[in-house]
N, C-alpha and C. Protein backbone atom coordinates (compact mmCIF):
# COMPACT_ATOMS: atom_id res chain seq x y z
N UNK A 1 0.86 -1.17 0.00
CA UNK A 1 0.00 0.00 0.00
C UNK A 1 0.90 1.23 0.00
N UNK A 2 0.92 2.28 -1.30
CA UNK A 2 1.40 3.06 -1.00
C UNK A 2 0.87 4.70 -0.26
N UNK A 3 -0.12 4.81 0.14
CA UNK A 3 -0.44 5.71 1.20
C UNK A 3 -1.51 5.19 2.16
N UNK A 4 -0.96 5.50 3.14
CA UNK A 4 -1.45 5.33 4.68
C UNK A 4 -2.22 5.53 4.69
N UNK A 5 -3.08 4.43 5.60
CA UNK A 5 -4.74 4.80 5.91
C UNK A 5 -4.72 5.52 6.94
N UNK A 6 -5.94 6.53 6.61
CA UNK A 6 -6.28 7.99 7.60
C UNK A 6 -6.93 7.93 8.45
N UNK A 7 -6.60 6.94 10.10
CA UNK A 7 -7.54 7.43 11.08
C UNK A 7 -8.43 8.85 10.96
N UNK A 8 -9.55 8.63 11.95
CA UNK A 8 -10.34 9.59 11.73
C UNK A 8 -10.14 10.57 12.59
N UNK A 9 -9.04 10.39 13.36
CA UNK A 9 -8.77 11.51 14.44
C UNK A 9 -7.40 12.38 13.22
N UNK A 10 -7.45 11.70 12.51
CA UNK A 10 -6.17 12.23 11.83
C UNK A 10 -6.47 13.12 10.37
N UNK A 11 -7.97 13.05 10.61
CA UNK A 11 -8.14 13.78 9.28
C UNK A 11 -8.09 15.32 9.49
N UNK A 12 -7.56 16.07 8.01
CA UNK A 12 -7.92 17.60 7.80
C UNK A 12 -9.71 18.15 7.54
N UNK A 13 -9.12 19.29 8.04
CA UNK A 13 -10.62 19.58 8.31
C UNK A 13 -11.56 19.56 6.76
N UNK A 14 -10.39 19.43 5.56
CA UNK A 14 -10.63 19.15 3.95
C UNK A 14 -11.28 17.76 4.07
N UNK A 15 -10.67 17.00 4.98
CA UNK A 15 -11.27 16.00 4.39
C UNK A 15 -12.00 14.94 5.12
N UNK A 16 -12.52 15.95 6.17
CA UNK A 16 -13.43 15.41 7.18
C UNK A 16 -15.28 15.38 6.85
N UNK A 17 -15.06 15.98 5.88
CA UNK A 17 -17.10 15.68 5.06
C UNK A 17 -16.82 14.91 4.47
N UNK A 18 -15.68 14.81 3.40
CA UNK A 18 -15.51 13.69 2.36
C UNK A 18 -15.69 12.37 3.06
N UNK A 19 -15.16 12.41 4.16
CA UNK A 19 -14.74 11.25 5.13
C UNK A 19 -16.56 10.97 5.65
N UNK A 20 -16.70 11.61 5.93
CA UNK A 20 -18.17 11.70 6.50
C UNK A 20 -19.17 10.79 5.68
N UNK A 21 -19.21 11.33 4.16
CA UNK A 21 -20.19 11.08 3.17
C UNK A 21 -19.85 9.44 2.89
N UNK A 22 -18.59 9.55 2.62
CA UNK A 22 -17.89 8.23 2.20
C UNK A 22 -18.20 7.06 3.27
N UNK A 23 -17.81 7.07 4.16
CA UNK A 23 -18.50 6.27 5.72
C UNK A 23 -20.01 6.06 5.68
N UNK A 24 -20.79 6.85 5.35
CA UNK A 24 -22.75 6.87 5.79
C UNK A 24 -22.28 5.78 4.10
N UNK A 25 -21.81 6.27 3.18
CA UNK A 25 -22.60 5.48 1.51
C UNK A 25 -21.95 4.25 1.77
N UNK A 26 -21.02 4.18 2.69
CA UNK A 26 -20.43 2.80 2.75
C UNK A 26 -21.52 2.06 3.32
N UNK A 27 -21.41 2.39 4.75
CA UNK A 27 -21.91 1.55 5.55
C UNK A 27 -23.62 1.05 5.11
N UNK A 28 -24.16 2.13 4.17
CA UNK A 28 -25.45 1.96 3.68
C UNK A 28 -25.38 0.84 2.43
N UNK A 29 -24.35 0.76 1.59
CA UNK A 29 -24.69 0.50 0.38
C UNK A 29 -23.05 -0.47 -0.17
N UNK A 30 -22.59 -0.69 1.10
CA UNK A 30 -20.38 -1.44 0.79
C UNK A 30 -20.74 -2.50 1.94
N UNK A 31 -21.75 -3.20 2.71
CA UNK A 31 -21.84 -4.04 3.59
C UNK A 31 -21.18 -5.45 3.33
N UNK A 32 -21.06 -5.91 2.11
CA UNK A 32 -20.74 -7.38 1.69
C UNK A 32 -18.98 -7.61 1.79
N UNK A 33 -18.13 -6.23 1.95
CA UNK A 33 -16.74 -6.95 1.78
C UNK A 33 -16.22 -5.85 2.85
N UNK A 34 -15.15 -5.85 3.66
CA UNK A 34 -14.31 -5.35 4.40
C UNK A 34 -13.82 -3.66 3.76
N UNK A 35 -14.30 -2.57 4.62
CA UNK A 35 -14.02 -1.61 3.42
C UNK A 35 -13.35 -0.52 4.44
N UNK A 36 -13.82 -0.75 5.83
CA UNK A 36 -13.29 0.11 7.15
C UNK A 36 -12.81 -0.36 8.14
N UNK A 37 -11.80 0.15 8.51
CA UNK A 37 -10.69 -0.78 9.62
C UNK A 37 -11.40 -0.52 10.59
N UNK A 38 -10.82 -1.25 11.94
CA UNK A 38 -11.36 -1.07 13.13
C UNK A 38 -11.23 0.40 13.42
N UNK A 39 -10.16 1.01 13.35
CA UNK A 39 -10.45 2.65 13.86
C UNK A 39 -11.16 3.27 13.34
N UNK A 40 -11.80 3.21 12.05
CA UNK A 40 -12.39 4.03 11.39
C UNK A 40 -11.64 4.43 9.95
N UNK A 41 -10.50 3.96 9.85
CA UNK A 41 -10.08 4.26 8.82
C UNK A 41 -10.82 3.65 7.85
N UNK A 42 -10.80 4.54 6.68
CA UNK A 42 -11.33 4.08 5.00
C UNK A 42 -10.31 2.74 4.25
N UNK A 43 -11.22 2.18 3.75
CA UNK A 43 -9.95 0.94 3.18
C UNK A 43 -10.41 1.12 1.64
N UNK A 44 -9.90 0.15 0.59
CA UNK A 44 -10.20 -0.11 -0.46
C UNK A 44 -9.82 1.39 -1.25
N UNK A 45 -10.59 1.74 -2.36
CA UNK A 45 -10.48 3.02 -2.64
C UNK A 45 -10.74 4.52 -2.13
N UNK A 46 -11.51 3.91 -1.13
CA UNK A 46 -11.90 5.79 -0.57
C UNK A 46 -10.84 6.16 0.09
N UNK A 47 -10.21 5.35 0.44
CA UNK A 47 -8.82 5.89 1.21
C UNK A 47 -7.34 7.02 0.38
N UNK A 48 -7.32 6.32 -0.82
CA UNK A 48 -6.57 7.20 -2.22
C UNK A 48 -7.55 8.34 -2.16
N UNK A 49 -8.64 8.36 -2.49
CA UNK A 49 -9.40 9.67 -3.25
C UNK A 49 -9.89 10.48 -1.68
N UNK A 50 -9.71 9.97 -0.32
CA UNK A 50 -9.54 10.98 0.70
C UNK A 50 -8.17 11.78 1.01
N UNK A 51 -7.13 11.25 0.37
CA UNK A 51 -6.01 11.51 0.38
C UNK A 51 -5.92 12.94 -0.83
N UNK A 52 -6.68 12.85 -1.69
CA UNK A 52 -6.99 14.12 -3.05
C UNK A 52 -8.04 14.33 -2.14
N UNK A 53 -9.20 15.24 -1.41
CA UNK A 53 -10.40 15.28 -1.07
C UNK A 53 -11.02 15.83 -2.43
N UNK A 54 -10.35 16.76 -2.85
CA UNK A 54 -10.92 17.62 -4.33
C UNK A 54 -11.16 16.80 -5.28
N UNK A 55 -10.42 15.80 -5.61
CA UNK A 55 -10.59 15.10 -6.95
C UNK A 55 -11.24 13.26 -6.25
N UNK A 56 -11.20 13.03 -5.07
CA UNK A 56 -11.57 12.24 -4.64
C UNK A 56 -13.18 12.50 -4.08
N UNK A 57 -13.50 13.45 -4.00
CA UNK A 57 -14.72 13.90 -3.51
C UNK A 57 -15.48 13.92 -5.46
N UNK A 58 -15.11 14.56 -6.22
CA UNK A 58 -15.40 14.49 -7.65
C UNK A 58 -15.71 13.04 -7.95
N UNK A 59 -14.47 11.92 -7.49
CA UNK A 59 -15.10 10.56 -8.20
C UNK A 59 -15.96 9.86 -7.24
N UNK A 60 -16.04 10.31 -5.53
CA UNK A 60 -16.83 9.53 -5.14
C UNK A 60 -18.77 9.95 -5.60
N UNK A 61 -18.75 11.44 -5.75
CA UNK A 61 -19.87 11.90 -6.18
C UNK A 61 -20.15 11.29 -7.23
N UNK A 62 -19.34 10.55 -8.20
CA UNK A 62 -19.74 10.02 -9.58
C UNK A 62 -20.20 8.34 -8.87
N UNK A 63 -19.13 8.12 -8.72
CA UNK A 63 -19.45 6.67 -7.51
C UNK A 63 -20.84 6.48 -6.77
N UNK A 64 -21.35 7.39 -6.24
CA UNK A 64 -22.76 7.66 -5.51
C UNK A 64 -23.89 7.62 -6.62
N UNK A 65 -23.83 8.29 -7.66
CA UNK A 65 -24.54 8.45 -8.52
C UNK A 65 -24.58 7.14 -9.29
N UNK A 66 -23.66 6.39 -9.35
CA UNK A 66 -23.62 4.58 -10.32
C UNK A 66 -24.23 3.96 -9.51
N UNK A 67 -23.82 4.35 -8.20
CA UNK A 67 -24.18 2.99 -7.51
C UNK A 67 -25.51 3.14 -6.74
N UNK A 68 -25.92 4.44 -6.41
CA UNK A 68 -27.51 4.54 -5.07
C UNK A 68 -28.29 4.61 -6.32
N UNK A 69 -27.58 5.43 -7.83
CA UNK A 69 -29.08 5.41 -8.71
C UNK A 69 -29.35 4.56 -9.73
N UNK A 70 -28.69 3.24 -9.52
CA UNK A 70 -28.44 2.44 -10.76
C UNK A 70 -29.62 1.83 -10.81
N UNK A 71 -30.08 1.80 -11.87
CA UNK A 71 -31.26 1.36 -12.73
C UNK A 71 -31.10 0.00 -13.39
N UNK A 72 -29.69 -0.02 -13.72
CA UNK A 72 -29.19 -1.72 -14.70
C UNK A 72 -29.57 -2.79 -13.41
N UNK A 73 -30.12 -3.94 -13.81
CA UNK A 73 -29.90 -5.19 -13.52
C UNK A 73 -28.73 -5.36 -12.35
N UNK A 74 -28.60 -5.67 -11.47
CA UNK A 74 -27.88 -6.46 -10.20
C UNK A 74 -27.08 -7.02 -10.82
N UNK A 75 -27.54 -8.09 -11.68
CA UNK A 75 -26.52 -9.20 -12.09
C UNK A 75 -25.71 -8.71 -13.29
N UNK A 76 -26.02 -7.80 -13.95
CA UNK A 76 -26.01 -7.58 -15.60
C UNK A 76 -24.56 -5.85 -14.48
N UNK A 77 -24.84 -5.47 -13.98
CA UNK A 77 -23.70 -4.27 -13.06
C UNK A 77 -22.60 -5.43 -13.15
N UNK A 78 -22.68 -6.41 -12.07
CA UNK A 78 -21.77 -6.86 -10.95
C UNK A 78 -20.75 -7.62 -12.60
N UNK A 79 -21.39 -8.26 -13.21
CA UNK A 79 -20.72 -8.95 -14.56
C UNK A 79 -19.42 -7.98 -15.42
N UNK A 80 -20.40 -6.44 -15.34
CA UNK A 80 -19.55 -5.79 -15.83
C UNK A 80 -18.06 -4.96 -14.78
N UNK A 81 -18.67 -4.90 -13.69
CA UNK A 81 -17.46 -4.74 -13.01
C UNK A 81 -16.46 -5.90 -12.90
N UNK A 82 -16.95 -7.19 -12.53
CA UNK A 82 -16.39 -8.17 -12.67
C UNK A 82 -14.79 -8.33 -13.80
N UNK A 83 -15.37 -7.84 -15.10
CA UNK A 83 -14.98 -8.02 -15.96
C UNK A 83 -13.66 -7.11 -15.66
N UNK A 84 -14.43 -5.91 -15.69
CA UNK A 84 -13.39 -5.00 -15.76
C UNK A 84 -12.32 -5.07 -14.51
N UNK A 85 -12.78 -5.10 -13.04
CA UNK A 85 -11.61 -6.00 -12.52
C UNK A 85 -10.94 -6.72 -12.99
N UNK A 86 -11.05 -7.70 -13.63
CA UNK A 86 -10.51 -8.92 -13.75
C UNK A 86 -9.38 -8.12 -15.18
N UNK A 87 -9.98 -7.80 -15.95
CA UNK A 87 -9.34 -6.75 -16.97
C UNK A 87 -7.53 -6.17 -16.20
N UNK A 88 -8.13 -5.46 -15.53
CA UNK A 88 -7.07 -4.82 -14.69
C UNK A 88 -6.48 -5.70 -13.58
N UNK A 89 -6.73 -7.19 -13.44
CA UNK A 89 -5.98 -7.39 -12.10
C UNK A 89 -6.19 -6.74 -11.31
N UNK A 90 -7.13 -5.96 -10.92
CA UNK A 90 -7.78 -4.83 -9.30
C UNK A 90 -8.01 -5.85 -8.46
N UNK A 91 -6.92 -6.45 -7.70
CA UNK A 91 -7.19 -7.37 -6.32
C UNK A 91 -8.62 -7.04 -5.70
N UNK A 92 -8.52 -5.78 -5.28
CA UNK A 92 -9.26 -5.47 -4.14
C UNK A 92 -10.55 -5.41 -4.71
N UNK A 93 -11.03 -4.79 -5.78
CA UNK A 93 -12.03 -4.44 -6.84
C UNK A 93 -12.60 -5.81 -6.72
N UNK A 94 -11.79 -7.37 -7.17
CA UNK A 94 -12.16 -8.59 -7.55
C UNK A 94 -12.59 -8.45 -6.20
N UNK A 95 -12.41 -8.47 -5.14
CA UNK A 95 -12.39 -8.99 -3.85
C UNK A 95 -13.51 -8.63 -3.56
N UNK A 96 -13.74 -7.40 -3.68
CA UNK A 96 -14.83 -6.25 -3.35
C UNK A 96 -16.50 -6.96 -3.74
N UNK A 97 -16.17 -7.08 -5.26
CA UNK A 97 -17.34 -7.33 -6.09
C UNK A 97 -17.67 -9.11 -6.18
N UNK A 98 -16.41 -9.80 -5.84
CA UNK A 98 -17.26 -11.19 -5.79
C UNK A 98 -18.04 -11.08 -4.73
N UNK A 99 -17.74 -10.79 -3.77
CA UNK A 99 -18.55 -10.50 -2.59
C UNK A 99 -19.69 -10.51 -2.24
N UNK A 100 -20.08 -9.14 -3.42
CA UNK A 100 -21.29 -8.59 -3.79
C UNK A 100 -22.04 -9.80 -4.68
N UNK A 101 -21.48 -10.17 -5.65
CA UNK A 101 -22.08 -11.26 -6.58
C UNK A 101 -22.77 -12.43 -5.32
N UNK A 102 -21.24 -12.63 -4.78
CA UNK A 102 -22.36 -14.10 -4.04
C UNK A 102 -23.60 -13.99 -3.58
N UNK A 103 -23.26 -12.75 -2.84
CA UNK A 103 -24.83 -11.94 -1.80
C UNK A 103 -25.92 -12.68 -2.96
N UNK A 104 -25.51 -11.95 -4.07
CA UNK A 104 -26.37 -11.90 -5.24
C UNK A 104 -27.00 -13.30 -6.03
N UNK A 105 -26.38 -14.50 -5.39
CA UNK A 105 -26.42 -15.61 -5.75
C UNK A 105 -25.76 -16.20 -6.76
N UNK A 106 -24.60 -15.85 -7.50
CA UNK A 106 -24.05 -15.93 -8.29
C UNK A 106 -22.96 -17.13 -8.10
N UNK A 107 -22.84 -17.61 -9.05
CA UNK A 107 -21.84 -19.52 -8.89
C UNK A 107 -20.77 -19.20 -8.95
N UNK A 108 -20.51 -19.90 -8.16
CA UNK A 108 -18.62 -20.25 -7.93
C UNK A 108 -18.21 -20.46 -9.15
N UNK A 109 -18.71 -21.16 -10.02
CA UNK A 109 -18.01 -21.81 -11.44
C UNK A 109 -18.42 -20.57 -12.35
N UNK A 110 -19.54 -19.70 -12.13
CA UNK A 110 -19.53 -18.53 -13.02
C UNK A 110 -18.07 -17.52 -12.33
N UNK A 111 -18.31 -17.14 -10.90
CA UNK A 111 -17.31 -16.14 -10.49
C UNK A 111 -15.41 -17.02 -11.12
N UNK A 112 -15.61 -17.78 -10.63
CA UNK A 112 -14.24 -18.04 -10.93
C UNK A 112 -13.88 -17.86 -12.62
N UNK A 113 -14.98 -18.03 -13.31
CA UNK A 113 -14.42 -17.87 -14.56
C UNK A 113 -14.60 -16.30 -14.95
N UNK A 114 -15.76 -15.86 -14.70
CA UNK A 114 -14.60 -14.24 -15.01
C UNK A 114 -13.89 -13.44 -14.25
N UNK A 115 -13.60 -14.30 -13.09
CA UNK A 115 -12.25 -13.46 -12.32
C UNK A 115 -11.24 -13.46 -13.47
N UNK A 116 -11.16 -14.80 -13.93
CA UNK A 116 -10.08 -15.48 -14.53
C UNK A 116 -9.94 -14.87 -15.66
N UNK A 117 -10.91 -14.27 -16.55
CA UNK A 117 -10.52 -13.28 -17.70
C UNK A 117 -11.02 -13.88 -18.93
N UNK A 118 -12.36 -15.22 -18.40
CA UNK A 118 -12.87 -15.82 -19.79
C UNK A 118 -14.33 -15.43 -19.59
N UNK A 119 -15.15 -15.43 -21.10
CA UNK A 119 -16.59 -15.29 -20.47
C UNK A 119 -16.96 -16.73 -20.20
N UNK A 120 -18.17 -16.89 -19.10
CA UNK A 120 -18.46 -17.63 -18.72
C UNK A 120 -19.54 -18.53 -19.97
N UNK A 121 -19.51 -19.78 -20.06
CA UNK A 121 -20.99 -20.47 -20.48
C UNK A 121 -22.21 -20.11 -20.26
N UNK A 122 -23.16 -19.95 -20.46
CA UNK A 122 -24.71 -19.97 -19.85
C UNK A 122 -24.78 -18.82 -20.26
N UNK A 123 -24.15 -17.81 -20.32
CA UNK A 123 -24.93 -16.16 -20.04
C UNK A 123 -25.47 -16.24 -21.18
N UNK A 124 -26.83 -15.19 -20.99
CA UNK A 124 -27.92 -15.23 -21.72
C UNK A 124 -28.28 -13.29 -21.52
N UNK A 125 -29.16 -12.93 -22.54
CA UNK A 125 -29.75 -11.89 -22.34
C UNK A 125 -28.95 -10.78 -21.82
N UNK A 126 -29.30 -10.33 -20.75
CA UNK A 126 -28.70 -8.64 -19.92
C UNK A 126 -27.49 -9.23 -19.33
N UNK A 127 -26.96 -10.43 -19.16
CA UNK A 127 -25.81 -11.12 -18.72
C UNK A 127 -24.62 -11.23 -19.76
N UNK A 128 -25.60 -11.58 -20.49
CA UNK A 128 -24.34 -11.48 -21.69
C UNK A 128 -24.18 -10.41 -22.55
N UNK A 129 -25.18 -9.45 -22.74
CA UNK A 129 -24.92 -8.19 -23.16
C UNK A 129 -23.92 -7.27 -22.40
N UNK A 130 -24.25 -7.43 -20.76
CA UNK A 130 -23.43 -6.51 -20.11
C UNK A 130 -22.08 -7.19 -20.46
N UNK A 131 -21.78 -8.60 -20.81
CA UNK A 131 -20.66 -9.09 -20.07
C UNK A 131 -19.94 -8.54 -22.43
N UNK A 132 -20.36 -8.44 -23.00
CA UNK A 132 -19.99 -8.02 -24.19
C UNK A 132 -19.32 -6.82 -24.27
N UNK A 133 -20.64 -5.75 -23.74
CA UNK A 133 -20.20 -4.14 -23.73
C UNK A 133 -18.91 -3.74 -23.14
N UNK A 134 -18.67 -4.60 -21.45
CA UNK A 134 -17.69 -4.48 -20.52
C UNK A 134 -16.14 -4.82 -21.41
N UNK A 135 -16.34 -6.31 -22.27
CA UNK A 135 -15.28 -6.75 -22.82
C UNK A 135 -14.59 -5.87 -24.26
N UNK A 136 -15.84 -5.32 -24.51
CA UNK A 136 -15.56 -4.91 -26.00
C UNK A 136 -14.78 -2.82 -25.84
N UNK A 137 -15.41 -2.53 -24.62
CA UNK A 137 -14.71 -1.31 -24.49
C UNK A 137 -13.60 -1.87 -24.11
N UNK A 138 -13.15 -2.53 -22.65
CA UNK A 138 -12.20 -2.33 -22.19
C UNK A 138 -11.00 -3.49 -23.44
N UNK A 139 -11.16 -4.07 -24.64
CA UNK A 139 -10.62 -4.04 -25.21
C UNK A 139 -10.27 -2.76 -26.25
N UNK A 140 -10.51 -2.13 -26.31
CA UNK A 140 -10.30 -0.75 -27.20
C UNK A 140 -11.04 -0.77 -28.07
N UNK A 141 -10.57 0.66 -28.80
CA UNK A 141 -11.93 1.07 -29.92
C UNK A 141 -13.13 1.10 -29.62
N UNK A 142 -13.85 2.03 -30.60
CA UNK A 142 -15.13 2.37 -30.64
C UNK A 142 -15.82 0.67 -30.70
N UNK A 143 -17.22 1.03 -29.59
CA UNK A 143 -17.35 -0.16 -29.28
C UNK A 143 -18.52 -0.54 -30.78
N UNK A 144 -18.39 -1.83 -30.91
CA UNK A 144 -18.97 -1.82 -32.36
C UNK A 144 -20.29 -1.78 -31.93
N UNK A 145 -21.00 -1.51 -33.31
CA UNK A 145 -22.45 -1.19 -33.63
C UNK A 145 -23.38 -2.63 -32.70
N UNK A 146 -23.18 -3.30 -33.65
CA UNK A 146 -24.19 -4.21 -32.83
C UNK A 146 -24.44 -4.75 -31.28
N UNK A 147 -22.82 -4.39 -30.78
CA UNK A 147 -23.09 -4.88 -29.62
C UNK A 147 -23.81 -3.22 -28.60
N UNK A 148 -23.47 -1.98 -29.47
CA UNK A 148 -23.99 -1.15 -28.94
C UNK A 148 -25.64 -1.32 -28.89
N UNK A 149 -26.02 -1.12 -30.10
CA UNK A 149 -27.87 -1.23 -30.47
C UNK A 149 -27.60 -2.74 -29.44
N UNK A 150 -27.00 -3.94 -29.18
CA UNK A 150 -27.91 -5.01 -28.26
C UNK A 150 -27.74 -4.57 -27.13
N UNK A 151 -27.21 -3.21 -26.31
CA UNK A 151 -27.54 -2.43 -25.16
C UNK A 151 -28.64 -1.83 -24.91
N UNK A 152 -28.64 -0.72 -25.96
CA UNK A 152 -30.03 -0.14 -25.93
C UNK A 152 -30.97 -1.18 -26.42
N UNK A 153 -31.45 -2.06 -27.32
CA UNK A 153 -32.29 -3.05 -27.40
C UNK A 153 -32.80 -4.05 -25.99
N UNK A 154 -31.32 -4.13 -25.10
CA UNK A 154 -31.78 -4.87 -23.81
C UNK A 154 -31.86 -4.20 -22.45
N UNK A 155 -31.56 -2.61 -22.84
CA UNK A 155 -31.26 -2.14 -21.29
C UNK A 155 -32.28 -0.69 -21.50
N UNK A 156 -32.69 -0.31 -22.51
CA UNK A 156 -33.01 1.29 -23.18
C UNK A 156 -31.74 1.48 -23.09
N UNK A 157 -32.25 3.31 -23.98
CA UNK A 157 -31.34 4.45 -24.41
C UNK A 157 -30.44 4.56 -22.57
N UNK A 158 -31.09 4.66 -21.59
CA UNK A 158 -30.81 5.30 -20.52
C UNK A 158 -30.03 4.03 -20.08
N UNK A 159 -30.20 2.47 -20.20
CA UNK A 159 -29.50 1.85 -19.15
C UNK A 159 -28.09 1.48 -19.81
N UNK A 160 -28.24 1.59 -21.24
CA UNK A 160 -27.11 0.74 -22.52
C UNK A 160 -25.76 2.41 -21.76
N UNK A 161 -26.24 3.49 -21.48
CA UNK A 161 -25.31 4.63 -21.23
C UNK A 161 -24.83 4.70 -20.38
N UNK A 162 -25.92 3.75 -18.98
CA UNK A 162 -24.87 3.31 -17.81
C UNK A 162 -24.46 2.79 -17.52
N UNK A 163 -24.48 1.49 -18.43
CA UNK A 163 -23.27 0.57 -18.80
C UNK A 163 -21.93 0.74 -18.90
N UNK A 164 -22.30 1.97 -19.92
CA UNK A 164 -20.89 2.68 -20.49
C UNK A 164 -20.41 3.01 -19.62
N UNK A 165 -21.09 4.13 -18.63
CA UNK A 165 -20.39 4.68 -17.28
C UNK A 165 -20.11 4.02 -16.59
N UNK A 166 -20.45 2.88 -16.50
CA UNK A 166 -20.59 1.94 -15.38
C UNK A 166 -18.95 1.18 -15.75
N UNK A 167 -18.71 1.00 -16.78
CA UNK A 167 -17.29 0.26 -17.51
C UNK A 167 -16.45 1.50 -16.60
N UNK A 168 -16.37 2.92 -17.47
CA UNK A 168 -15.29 3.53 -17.34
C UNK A 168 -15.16 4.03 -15.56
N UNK A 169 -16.19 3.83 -15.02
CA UNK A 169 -15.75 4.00 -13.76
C UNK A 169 -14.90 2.76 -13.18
N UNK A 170 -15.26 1.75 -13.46
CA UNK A 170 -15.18 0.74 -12.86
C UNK A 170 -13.42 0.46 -13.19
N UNK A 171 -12.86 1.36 -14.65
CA UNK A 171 -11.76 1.39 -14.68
C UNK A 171 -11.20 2.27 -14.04
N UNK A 172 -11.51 3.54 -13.67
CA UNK A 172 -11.08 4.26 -13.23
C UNK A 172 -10.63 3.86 -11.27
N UNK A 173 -11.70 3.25 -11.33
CA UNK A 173 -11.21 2.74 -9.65
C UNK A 173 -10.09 1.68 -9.60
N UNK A 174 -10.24 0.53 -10.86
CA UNK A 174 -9.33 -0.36 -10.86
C UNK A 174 -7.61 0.32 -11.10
N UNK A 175 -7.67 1.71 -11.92
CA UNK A 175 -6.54 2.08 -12.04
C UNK A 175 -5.88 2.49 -10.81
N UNK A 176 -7.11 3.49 -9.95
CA UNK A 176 -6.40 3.94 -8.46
C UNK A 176 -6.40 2.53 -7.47
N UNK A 177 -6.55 1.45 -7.65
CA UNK A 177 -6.82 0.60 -6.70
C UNK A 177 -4.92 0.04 -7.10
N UNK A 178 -4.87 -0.20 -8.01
CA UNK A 178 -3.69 -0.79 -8.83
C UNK A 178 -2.46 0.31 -8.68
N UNK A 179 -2.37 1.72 -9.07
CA UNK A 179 -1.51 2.81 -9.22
C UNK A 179 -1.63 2.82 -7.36
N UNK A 180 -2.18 2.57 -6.49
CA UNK A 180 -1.55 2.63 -5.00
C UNK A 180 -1.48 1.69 -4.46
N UNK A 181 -1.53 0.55 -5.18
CA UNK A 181 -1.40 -0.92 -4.41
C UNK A 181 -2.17 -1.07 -3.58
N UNK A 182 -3.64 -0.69 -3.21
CA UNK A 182 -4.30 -1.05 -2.72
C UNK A 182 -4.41 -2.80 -2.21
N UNK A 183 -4.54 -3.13 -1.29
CA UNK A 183 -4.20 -4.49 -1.12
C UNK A 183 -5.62 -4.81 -0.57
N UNK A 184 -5.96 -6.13 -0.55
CA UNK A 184 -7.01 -6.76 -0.15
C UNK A 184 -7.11 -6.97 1.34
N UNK A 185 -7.92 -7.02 2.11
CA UNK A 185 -7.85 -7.38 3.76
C UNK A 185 -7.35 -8.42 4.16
N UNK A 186 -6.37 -8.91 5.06
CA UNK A 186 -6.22 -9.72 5.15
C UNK A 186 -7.41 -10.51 6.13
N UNK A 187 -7.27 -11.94 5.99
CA UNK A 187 -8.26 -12.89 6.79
C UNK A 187 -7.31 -12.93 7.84
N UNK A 188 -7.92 -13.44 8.90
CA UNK A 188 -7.39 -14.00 10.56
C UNK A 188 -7.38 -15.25 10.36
C-alpha cells in the first residue's frame, strides 16, 4: 500500500465531510466486503481519493450516482465490473465485487471464470450483453455497432449509457486501486 490509511482523528478539516459522506454510503450500500478498519479508517479506494479530497470527492460523487441510482440489472452491473476488474488485475475491486455477486447468488463456477478473464458459459440476455459491452470497451476502440444497439435493445437508451459509465468508472477505480497498491484485507 502506498499511502497510509487515515484514522479519523487524523483527518484535515478538507477532508473530514468527504470522510463523513464516504462512511454513511459505505456503511449503507459497501456491507458485503471489508471496506473500514477497526479505527475508522477508509480501506479499499476511498482511502486514495480521501487523500486528493478535491478530486476524490469528484469521483466519489460520480461513484454515488452509479451505484444509489443504478437502474441496470444487479446481475447484468456486478458482470460488468467483474470483468473489468478482472481486466485490470484490481485485487481489491475482484475482492470487493465477488462478494457482492455471491450476496447476489451468483456460482462459484460462473465467479471463478470471469475473475479469470474468460466469459463464462450460460450467459444469456442482460448477462451477456453486459458481459460483451464491458469486454468490447475495455478491449479498445469504438465499441462496435451491434453490440452497442444489443444495449439499448436490452437495457433502453438510458441503461445501454450506464453501462458505459458503469465500464469507465469501474476502470477508473481499478486504475487507483492498482496505481496505489491497494491491497485486499487480510483474513485471521
Amino acid at each position: 500500500m502506498r499511502l497510509p490509511l487515515i484514522a479519523p482523528a487524523d483527518l484535515t478539516d478538507e477532508q473530514k465531510p468527504l470522510y463523513s459522506d464516504m462512511k454513511a454510503g459505505i456503511s449503507s450500500n459497501f456491507n458485503d466486503f471489508e471496506a473500514v478498519r477497526e479505527d475508522g479508517a477508509l480501506m479499499g479506494p476511498w482511502n486514495p481519493w480521501l487523500h486528493e479530497p478535491k478530486i476524490g470527492g469528484a469521483i466519489w460523487n460520480l461513484t454515488k450516482a452509479m451505484s444509489m441510482e443504478a437502474t441496470l440489472p444487479d446481475n447484468a452491473r456486478q458482470i460488468a465490473i467483474l470483468v473489468t476488474g478482472a481486466h485490470f488485475d484490481a485485487a481489491y475491486e475482484i475482492y470487493a465485487h465477488v462478494a457482492v455477486a455471491e450476496r447476489e447468488g451468483m456460482t462459484d463456477e460462473r465467479l471463478s471464470t470471469l475473475v479469470a478473464g474468460v466469459k463464462p458459459t450460460g450467459l444469456a440476455g442482460e448477462e451477456e450483453v453486459a458481459y460483451d459491452v464491458a469486454w468490447a470497451l475495455l478491449n479498445g476502440g469504438v465499441l462496435p455497432r451491434p453490440t452497442y444497439d444489443m444495449a439499448v435493445k436490452t437495457f433502453g437508451q438510458h441503461g445501454a449509457n450506464e453501462l458505459i459509465y458503469l465500464v469507465g468508472l469501474y476502470c477508473l477505480v481499478s486504475v487507483t486501486l492498482n496505481g496505489f497498491n491497494v491491497p485486499v484485507p487480510e483474513k485471521e
